[in-house]
Protein backbone atom coordinates (compact mmCIF):
# COMPACT_ATOMS: atom_id res chain seq x y z
CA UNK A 1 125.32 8.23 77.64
CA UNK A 2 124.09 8.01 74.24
CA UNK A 3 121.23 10.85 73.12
CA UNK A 4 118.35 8.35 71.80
CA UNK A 5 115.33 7.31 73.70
CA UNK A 6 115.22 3.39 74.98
CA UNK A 7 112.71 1.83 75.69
CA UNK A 8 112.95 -0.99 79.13
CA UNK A 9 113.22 -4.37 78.11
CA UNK A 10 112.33 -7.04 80.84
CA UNK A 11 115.81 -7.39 81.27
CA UNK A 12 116.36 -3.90 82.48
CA UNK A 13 116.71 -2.31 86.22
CA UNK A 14 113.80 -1.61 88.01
CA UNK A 15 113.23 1.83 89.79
CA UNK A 16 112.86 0.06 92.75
CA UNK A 17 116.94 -1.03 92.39
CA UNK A 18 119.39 0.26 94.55
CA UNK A 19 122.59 0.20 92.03
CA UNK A 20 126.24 -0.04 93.53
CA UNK A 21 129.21 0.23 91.91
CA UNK A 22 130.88 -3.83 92.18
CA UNK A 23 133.70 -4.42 94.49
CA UNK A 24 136.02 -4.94 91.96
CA UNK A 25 135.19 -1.71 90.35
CA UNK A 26 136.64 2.20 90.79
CA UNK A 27 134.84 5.38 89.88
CA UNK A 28 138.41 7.64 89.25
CA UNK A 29 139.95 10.61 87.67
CA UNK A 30 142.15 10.07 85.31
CA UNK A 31 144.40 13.24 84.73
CA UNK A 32 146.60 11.35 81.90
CA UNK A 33 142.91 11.56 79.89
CA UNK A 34 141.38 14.50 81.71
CA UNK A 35 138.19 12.16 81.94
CA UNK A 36 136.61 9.85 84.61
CA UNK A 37 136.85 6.04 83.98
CA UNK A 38 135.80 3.31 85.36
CA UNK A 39 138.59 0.57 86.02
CA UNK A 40 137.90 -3.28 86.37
CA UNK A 41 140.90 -5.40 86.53
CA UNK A 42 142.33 -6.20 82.59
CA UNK A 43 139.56 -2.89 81.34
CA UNK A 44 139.29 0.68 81.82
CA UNK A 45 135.87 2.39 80.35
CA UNK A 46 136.32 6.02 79.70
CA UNK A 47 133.02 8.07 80.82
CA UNK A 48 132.29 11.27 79.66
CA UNK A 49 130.40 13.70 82.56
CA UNK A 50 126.98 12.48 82.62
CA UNK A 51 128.43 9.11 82.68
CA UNK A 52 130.57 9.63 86.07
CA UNK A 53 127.64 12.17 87.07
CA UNK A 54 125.34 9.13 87.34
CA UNK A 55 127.85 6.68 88.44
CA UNK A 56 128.78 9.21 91.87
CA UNK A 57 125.19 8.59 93.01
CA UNK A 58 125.26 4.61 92.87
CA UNK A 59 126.08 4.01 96.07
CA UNK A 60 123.66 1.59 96.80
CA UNK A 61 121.80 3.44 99.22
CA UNK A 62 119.11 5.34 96.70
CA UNK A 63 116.55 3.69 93.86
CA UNK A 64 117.01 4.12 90.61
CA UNK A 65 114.48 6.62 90.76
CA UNK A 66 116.00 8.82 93.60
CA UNK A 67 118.79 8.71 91.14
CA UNK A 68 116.90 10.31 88.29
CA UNK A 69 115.13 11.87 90.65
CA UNK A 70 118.49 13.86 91.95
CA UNK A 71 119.93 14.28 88.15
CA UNK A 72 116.38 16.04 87.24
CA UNK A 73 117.14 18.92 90.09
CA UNK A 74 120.95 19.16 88.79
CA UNK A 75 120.48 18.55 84.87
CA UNK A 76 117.61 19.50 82.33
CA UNK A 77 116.17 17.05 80.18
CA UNK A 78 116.89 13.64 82.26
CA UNK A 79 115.32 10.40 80.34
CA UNK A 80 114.68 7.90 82.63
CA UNK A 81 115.20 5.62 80.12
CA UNK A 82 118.33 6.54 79.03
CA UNK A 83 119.59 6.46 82.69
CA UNK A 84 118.16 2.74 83.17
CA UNK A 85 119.68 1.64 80.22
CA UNK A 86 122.99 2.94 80.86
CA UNK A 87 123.00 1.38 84.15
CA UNK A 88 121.80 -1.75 83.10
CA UNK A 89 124.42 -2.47 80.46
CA UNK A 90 127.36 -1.38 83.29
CA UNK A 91 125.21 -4.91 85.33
CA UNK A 92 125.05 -6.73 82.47
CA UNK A 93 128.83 -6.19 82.20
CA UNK A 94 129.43 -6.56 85.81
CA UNK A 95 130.40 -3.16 86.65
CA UNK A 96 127.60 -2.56 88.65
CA UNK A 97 125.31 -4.17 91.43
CA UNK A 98 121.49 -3.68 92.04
CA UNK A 99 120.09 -4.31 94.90
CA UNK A 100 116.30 -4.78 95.07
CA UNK A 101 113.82 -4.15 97.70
């Protein structure tokens, strides 16, 4: 995840979304690499840690804030914003689905 602050845009998850990765989509290993990646058929997306960190907890049961939430007890320094952005380009792409309550 990239190390600037973002600011929401209207177009951006709420806290209230309960992010999933899509069914065509796998959180995996790869050992050829030695990082995680995300594969979609014809792509692969290479994540570093904090990437596949947040991705492990989108399993469509918690908010976007029980994700941050659980990243703040494991990791210092967690920007919401930065998480919500991150997860809402991985929707806009299609990698990623987000339920709402």
């Amino acid at each position: 995840m990239p190390s600037t602050e973002v600011t929401p845009t209207e177009n951006s998850l709420p806290l209230s979304a309960r992010p999933r990765l899509s069914a065509h989509v796998r959180l995996v290993f790869d050992e050829v690499r030695g990082h995680h990646v995300l594969l979609a058929p014809e792509s692969v997306m290479v994540l570093n840690a904090t990437g596949a960190a947040v991705l492990r907890l989108c399993q469509g049961q918690s908010t976007l804030a029980g994700i941050v939430r659980e990243l703040s007890r494991r990791y210092d320094h967690v920007i919401v914003d930065e998480v919500r952005n991150f997860l809402t380009r991985l929707a806009a792409r299609r990698y990623l689905e987000a339920g709402r309550d």
